[in-house]
PDB file of N, CA and C in Angstrom:
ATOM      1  N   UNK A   1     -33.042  41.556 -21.999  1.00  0.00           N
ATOM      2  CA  UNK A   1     -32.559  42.785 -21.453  1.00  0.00           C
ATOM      3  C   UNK A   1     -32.567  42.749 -19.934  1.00  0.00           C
ATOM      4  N   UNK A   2     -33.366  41.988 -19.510  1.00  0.00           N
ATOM      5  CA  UNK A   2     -33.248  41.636 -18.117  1.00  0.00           C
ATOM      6  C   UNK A   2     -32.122  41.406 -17.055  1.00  0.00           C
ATOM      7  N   UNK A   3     -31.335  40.838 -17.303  1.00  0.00           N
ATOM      8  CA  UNK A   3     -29.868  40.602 -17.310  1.00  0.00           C
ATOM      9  C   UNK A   3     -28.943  41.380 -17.856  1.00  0.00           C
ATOM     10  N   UNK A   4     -29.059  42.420 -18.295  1.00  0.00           N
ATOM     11  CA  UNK A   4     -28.342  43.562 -18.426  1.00  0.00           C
ATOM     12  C   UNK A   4     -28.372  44.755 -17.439  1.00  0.00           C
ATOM     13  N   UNK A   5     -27.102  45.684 -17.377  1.00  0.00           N
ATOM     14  CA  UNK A   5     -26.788  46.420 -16.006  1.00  0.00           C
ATOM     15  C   UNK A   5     -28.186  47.502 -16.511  1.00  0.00           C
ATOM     16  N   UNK A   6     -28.473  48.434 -15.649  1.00  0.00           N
ATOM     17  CA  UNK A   6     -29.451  49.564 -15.859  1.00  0.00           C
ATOM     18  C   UNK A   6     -29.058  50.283 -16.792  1.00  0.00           C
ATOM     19  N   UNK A   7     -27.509  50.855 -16.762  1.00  0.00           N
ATOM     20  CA  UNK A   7     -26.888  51.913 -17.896  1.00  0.00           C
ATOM     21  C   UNK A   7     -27.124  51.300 -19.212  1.00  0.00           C
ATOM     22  N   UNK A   8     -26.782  49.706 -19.131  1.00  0.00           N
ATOM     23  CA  UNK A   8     -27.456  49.193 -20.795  1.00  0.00           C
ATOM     24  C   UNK A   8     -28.537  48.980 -21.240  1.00  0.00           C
ATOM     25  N   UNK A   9     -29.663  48.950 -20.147  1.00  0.00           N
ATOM     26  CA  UNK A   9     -30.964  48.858 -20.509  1.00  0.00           C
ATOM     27  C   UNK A   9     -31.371  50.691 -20.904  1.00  0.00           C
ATOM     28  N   UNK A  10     -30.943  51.021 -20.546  1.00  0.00           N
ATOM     29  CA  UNK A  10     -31.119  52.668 -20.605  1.00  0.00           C
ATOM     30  C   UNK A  10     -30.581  53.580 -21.899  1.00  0.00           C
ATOM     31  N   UNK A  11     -29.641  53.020 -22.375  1.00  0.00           N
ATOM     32  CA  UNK A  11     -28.770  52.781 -24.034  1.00  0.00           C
ATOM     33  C   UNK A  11     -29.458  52.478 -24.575  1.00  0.00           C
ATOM     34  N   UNK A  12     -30.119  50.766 -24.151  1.00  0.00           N
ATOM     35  CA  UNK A  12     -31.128  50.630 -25.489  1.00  0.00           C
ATOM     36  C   UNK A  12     -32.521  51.180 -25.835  1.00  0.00           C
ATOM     37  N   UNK A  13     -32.991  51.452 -24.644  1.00  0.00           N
ATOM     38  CA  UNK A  13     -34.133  52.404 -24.824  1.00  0.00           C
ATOM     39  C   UNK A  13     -33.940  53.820 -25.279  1.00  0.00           C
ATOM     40  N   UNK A  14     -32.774  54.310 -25.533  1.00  0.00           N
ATOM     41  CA  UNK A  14     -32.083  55.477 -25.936  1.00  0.00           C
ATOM     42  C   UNK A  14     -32.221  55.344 -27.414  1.00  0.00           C
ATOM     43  N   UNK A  15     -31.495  54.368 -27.911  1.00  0.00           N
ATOM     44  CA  UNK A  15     -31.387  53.707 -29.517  1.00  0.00           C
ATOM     45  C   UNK A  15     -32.269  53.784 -30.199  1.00  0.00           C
ATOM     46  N   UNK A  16     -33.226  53.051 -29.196  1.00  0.00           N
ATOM     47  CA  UNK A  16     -34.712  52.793 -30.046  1.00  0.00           C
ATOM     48  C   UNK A  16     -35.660  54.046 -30.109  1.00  0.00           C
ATOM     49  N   UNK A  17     -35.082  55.100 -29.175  1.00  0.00           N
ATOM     50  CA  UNK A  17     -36.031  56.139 -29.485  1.00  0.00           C
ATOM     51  C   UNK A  17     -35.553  56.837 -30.484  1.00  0.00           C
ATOM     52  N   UNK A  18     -34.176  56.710 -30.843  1.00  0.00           N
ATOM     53  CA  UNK A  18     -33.921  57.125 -31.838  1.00  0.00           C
ATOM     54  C   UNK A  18     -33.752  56.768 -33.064  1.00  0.00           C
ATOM     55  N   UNK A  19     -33.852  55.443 -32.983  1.00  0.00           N
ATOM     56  CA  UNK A  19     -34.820  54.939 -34.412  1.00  0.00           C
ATOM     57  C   UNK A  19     -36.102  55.036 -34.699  1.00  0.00           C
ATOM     58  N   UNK A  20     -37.007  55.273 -33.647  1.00  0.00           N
ATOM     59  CA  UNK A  20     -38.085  55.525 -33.643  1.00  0.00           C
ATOM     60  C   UNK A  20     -38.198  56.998 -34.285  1.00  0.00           C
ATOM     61  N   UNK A  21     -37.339  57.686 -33.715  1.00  0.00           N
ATOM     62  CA  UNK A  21     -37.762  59.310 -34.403  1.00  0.00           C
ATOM     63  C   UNK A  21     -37.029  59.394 -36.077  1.00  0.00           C
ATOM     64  N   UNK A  22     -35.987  58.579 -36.276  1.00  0.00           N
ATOM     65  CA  UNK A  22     -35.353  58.780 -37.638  1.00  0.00           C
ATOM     66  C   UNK A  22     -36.968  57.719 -38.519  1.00  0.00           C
ATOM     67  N   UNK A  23     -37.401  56.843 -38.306  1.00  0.00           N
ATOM     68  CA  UNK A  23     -38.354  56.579 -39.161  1.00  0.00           C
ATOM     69  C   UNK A  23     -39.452  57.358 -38.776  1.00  0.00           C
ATOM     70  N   UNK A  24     -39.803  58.176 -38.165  1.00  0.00           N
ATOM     71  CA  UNK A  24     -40.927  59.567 -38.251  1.00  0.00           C
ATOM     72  C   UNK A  24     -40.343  60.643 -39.515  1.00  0.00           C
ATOM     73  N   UNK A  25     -38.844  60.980 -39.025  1.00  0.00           N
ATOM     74  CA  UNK A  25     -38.174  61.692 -40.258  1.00  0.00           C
ATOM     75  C   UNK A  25     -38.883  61.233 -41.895  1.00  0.00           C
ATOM     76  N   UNK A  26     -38.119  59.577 -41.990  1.00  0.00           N
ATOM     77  CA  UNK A  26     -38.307  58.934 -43.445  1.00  0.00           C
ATOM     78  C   UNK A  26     -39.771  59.077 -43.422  1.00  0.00           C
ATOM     79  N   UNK A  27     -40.582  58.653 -42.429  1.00  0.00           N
ATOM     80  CA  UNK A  27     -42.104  58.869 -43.046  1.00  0.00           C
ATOM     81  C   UNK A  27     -42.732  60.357 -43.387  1.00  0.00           C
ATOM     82  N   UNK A  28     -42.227  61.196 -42.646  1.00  0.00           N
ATOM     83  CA  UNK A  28     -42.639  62.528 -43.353  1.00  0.00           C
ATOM     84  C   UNK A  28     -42.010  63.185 -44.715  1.00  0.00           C
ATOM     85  N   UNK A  29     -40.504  62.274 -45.137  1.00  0.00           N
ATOM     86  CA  UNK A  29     -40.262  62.635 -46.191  1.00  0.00           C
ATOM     87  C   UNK A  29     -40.805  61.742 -47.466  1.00  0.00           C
ATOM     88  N   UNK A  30     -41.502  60.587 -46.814  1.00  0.00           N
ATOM     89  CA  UNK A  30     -42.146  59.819 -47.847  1.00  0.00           C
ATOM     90  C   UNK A  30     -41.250  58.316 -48.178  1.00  0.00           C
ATOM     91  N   UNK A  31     -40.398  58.487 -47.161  1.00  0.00           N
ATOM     92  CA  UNK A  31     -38.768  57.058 -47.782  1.00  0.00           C
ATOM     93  C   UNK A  31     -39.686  55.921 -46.959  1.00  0.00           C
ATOM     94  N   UNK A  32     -40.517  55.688 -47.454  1.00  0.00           N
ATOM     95  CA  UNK A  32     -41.088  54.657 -46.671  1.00  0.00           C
ATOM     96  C   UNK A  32     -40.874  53.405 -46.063  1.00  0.00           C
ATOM     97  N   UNK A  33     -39.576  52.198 -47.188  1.00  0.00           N
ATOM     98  CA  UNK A  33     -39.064  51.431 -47.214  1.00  0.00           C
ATOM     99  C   UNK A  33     -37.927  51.472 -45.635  1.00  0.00           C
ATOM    100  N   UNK A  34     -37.157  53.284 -45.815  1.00  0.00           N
ATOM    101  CA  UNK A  34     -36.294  53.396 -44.978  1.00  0.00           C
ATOM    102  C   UNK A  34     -37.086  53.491 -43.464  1.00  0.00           C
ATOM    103  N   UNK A  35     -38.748  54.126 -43.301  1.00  0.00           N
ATOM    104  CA  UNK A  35     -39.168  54.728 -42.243  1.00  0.00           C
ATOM    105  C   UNK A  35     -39.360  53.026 -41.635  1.00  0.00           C
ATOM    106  N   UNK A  36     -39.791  51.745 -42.096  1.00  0.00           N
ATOM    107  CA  UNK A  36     -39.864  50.816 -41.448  1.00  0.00           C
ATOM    108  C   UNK A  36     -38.838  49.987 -40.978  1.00  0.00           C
ATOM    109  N   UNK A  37     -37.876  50.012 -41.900  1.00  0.00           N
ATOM    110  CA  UNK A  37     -36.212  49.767 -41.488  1.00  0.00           C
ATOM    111  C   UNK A  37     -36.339  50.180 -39.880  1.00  0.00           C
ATOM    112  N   UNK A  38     -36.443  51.154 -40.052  1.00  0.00           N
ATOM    113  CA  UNK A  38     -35.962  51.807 -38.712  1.00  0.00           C
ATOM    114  C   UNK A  38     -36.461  51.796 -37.608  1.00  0.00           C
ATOM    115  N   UNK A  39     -38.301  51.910 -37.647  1.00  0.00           N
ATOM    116  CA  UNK A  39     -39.461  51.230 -36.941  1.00  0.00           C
ATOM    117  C   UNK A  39     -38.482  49.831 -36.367  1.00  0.00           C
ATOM    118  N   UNK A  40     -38.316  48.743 -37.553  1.00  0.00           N
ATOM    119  CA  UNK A  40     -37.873  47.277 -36.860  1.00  0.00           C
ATOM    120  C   UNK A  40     -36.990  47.209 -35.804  1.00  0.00           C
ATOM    121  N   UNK A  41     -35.888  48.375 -36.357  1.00  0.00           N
ATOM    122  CA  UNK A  41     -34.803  48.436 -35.730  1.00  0.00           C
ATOM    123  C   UNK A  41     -34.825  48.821 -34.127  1.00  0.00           C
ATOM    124  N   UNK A  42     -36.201  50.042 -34.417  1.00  0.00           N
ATOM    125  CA  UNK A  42     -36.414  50.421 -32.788  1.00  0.00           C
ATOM    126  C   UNK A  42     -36.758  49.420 -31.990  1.00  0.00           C
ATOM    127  N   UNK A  43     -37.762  48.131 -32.542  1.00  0.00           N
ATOM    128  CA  UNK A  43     -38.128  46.981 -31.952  1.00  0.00           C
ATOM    129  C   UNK A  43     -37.251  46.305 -31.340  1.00  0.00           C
ATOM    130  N   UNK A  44     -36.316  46.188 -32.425  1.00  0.00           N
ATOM    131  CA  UNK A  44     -35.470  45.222 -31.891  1.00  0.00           C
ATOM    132  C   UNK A  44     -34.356  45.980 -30.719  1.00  0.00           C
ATOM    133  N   UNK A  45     -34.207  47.094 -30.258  1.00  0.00           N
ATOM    134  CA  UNK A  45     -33.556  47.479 -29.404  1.00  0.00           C
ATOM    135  C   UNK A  45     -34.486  47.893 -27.984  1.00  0.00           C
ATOM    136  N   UNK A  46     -35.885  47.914 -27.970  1.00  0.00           N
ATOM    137  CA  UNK A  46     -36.440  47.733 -26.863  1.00  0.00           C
ATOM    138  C   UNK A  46     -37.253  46.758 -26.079  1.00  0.00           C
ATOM    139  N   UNK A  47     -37.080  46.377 -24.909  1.00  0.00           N
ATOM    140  CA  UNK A  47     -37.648  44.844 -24.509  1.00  0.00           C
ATOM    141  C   UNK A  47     -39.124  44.721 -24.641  1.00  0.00           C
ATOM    142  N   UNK A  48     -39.314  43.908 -23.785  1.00  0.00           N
ATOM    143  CA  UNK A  48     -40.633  43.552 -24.101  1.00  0.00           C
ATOM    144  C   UNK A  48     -41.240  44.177 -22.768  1.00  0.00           C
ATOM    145  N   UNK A  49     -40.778  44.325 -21.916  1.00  0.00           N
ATOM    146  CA  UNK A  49     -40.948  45.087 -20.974  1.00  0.00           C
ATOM    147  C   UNK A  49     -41.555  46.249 -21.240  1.00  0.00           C
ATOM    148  N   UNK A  50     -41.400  46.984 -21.988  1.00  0.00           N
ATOM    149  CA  UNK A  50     -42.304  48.364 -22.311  1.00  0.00           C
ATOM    150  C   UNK A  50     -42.611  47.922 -23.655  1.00  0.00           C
ATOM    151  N   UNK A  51     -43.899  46.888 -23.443  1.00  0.00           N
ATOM    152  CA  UNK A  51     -45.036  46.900 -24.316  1.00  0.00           C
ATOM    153  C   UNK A  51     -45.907  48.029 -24.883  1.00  0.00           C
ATOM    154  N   UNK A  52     -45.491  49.062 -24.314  1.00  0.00           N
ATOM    155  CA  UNK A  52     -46.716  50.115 -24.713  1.00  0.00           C
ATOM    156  C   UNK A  52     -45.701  51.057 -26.113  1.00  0.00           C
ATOM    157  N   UNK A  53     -44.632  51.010 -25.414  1.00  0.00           N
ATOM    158  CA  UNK A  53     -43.655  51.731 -26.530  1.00  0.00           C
ATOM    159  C   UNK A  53     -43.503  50.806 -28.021  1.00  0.00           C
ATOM    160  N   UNK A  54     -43.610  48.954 -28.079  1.00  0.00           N
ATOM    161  CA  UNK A  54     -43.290  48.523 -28.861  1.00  0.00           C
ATOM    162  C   UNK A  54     -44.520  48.873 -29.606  1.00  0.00           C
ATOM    163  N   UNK A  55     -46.146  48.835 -29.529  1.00  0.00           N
ATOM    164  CA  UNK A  55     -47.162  48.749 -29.867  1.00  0.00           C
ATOM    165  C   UNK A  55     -47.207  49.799 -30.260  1.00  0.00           C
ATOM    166  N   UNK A  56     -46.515  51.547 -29.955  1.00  0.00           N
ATOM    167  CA  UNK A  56     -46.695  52.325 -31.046  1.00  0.00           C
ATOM    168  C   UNK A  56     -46.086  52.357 -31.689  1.00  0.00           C
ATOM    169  N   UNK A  57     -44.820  51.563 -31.778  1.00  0.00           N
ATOM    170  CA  UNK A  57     -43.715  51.186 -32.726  1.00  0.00           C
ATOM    171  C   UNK A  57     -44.312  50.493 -33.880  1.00  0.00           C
ATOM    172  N   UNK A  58     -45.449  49.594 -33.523  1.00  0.00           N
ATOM    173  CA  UNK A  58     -45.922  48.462 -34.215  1.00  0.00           C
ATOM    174  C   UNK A  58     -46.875  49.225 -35.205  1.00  0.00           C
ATOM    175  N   UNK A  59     -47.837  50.430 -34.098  1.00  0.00           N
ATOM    176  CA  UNK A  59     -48.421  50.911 -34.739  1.00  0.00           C
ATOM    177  C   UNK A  59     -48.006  52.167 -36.000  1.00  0.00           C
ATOM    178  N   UNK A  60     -47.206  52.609 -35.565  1.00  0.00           N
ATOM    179  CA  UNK A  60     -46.143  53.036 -37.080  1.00  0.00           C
ATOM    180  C   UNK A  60     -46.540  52.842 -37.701  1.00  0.00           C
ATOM    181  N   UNK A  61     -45.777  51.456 -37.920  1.00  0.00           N
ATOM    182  CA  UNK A  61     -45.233  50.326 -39.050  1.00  0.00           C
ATOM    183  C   UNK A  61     -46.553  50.274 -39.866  1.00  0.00           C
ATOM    184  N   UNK A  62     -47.553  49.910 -38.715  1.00  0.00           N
ATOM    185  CA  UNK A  62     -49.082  49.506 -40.242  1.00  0.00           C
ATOM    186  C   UNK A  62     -49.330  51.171 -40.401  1.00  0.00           C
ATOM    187  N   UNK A  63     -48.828  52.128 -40.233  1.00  0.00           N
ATOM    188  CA  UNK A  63     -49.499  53.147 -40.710  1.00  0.00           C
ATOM    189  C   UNK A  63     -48.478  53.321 -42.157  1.00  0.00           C
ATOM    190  N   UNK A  64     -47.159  53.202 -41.905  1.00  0.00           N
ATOM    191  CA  UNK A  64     -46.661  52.879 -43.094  1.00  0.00           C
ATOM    192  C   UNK A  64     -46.770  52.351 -44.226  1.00  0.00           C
ATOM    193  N   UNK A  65     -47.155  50.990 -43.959  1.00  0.00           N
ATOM    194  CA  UNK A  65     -47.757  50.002 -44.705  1.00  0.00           C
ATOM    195  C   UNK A  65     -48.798  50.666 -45.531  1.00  0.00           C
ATOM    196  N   UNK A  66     -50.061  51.234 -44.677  1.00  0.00           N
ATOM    197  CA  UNK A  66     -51.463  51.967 -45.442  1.00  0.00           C
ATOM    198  C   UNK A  66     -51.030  53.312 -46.274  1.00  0.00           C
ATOM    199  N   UNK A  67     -49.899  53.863 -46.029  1.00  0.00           N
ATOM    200  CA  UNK A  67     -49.246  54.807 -47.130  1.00  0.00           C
ATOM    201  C   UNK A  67     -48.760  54.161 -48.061  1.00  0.00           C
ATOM    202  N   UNK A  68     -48.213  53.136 -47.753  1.00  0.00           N
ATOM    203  CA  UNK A  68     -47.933  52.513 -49.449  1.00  0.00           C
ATOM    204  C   UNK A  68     -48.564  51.949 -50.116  1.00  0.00           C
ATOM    205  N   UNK A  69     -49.556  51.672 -49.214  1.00  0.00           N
ATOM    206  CA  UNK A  69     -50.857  50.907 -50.090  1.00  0.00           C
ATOM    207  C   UNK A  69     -50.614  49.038 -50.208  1.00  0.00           C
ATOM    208  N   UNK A  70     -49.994  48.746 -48.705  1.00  0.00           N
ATOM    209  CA  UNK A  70     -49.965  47.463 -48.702  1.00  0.00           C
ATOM    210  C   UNK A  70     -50.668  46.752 -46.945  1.00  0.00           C
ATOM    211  N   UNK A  71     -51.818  46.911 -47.526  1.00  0.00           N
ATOM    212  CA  UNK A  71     -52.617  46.687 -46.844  1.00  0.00           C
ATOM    213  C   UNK A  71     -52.713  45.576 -45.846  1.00  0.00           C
ATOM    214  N   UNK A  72     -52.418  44.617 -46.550  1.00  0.00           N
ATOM    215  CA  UNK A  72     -52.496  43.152 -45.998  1.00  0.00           C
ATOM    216  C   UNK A  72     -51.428  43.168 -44.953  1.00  0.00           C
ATOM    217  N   UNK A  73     -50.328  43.442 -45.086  1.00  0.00           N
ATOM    218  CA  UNK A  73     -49.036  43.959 -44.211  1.00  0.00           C
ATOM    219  C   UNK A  73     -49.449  44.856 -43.111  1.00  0.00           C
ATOM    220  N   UNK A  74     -50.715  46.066 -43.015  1.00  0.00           N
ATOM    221  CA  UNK A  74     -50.941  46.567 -42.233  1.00  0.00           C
ATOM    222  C   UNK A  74     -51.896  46.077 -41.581  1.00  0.00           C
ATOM    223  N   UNK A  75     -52.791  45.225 -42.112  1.00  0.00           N
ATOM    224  CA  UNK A  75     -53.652  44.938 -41.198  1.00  0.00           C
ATOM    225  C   UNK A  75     -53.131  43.822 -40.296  1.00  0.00           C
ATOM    226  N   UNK A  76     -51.698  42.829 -40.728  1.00  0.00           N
ATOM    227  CA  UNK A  76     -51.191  42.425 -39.836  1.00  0.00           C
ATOM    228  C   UNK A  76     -50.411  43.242 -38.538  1.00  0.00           C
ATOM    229  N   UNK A  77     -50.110  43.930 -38.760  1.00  0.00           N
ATOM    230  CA  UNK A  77     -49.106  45.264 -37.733  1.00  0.00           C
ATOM    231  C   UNK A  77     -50.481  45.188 -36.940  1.00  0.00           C
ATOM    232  N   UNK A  78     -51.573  45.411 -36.980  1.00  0.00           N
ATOM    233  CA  UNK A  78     -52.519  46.074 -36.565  1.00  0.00           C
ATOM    234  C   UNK A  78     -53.601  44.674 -35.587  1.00  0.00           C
ATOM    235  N   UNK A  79     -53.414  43.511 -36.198  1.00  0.00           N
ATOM    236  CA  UNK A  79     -53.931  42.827 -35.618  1.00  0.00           C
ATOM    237  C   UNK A  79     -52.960  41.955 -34.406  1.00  0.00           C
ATOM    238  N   UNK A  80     -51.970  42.579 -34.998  1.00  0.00           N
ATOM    239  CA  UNK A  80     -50.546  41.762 -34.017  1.00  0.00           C
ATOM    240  C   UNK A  80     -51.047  42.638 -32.831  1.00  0.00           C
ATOM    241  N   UNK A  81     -51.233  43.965 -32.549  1.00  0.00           N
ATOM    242  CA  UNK A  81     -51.452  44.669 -31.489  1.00  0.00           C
ATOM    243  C   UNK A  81     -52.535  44.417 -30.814  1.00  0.00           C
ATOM    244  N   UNK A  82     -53.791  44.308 -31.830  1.00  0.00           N
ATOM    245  CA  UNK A  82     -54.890  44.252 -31.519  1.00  0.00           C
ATOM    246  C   UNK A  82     -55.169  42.656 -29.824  1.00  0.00           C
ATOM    247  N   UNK A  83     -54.115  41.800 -30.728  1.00  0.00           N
ATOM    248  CA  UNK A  83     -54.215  40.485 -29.867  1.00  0.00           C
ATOM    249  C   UNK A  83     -53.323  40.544 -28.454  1.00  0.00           C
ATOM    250  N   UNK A  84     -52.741  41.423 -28.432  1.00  0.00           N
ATOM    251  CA  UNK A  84     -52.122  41.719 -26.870  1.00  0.00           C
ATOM    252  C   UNK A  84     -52.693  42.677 -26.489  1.00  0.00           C
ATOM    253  N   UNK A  85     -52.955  43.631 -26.911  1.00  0.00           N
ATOM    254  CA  UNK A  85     -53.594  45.120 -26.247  1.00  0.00           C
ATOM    255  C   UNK A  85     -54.407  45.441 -26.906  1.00  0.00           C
ATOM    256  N   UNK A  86     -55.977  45.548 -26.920  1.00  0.00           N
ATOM    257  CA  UNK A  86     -56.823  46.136 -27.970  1.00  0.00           C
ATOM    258  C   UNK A  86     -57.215  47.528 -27.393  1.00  0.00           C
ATOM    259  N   UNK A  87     -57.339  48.323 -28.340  1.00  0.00           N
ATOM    260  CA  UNK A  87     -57.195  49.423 -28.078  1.00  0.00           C
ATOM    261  C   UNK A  87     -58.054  50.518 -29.308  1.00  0.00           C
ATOM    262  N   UNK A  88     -58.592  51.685 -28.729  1.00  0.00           N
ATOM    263  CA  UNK A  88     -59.775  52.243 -30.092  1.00  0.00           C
ATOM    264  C   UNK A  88     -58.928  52.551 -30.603  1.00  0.00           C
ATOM    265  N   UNK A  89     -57.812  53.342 -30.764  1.00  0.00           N
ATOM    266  CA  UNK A  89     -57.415  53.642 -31.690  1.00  0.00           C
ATOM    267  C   UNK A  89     -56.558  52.721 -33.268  1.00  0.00           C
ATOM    268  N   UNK A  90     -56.117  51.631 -32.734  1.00  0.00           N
ATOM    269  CA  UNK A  90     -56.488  50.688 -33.512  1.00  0.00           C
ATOM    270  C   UNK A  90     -57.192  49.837 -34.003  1.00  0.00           C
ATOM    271  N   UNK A  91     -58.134  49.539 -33.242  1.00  0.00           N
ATOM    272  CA  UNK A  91     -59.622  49.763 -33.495  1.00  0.00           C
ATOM    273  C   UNK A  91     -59.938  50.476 -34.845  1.00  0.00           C
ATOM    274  N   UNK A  92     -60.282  51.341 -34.698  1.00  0.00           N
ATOM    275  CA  UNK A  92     -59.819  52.236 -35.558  1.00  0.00           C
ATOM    276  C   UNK A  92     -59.531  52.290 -36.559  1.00  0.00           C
ATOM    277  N   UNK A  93     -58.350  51.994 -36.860  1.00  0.00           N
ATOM    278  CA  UNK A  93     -57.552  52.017 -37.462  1.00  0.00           C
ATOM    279  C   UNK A  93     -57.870  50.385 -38.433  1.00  0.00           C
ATOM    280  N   UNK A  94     -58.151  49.750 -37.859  1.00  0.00           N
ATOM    281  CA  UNK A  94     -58.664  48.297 -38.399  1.00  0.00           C
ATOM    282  C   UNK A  94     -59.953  48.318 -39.393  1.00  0.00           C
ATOM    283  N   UNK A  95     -60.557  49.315 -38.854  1.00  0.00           N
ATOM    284  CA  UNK A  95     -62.178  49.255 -39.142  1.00  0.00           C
ATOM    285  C   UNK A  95     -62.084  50.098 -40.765  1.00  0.00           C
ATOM    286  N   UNK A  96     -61.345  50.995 -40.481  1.00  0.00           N
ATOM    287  CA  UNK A  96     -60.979  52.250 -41.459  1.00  0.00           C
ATOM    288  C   UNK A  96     -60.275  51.263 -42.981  1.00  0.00           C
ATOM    289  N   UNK A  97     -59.274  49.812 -42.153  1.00  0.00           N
ATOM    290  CA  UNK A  97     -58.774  49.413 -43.389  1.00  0.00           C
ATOM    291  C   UNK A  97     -59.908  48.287 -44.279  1.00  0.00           C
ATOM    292  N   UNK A  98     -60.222  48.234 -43.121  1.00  0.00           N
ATOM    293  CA  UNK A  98     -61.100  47.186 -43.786  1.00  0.00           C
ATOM    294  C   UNK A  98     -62.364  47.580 -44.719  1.00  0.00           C
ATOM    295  N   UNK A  99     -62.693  48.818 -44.304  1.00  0.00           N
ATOM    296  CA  UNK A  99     -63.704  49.431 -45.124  1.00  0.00           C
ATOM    297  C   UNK A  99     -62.773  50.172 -46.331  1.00  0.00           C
ATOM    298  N   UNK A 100     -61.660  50.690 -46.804  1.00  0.00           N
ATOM    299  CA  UNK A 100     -60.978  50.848 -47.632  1.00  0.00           C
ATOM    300  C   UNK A 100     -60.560  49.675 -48.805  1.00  0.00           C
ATOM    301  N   UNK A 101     -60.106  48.479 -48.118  1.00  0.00           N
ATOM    302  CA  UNK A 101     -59.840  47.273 -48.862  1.00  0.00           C
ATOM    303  C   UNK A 101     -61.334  46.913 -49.417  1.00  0.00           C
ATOM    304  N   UNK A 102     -62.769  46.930 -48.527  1.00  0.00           N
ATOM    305  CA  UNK A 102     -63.575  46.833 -49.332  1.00  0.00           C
ATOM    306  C   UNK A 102     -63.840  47.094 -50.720  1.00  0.00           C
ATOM    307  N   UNK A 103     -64.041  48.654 -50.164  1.00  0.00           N
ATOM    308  CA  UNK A 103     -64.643  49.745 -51.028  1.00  0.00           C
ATOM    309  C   UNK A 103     -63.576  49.727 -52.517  1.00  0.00           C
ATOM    310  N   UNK A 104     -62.416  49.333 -52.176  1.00  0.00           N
ATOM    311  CA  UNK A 104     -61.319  49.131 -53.890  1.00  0.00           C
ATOM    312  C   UNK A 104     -61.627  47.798 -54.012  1.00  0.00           C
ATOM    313  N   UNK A 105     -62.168  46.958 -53.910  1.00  0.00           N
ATOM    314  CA  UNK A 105     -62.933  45.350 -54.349  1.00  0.00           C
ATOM    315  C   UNK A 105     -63.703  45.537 -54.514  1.00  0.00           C
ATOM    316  N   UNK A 106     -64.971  46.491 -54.472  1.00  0.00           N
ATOM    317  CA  UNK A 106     -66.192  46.153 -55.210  1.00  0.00           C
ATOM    318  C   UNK A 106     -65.992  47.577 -55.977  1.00  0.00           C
ATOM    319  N   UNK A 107     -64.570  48.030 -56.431  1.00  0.00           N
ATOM    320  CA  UNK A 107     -64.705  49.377 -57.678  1.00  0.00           C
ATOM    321  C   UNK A 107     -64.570  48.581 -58.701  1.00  0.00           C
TER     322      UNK A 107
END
């Protein structure tokens, strides 16, 4: 994106916020499959340059994941973040899965 004029870097950060808000939509209606579609999609339309926007993008995604009950998938979302930016609230969010994945292995 670097090499693109400002008006197109400014489009795509436009895009992605609005994929970002249509998979908030699918996740509050429960379309879960569709709410990460769209999560990816926001990814893939914002650079890497605003790391902080992709990482709650990222962080979404594993919250998605822990609504469907695919854990292993979220604790990757979650450790992908964890290794560039650690942060409590994923933190958090790590500690919470891991004591969940426990606690259904020794039921």
């Amino acid at each position: 994106m670097g090499s693109h004029p400002p008006s197109t870097q400014n489009c795509q950060i436009s895009l992605g916020r609005l994929r970002v808000n249509m998979g908030n939509i699918y996740m509050e209606q429960g379309q879960y499959p569709q709410a990460i579609k769209m999560y990816r999609m926001a990814l893939d339309q914002i650079s890497d340059i605003h790391r902080d926007v992709r990482y709650k993008i990222m962080q979404n995604i594993g919250t998605v994941f822990v609504c469907m009950g695919r854990y292993a998938d979220a604790i990757t979302s979650f450790e992908t973040i964890m290794e560039d930016q650690a942060n409590f609230k994923t933190g958090l969010w790590m500690q919470s899965l891991s004591k969940l994945v426990l606690n259904s292995a020794n039921d």
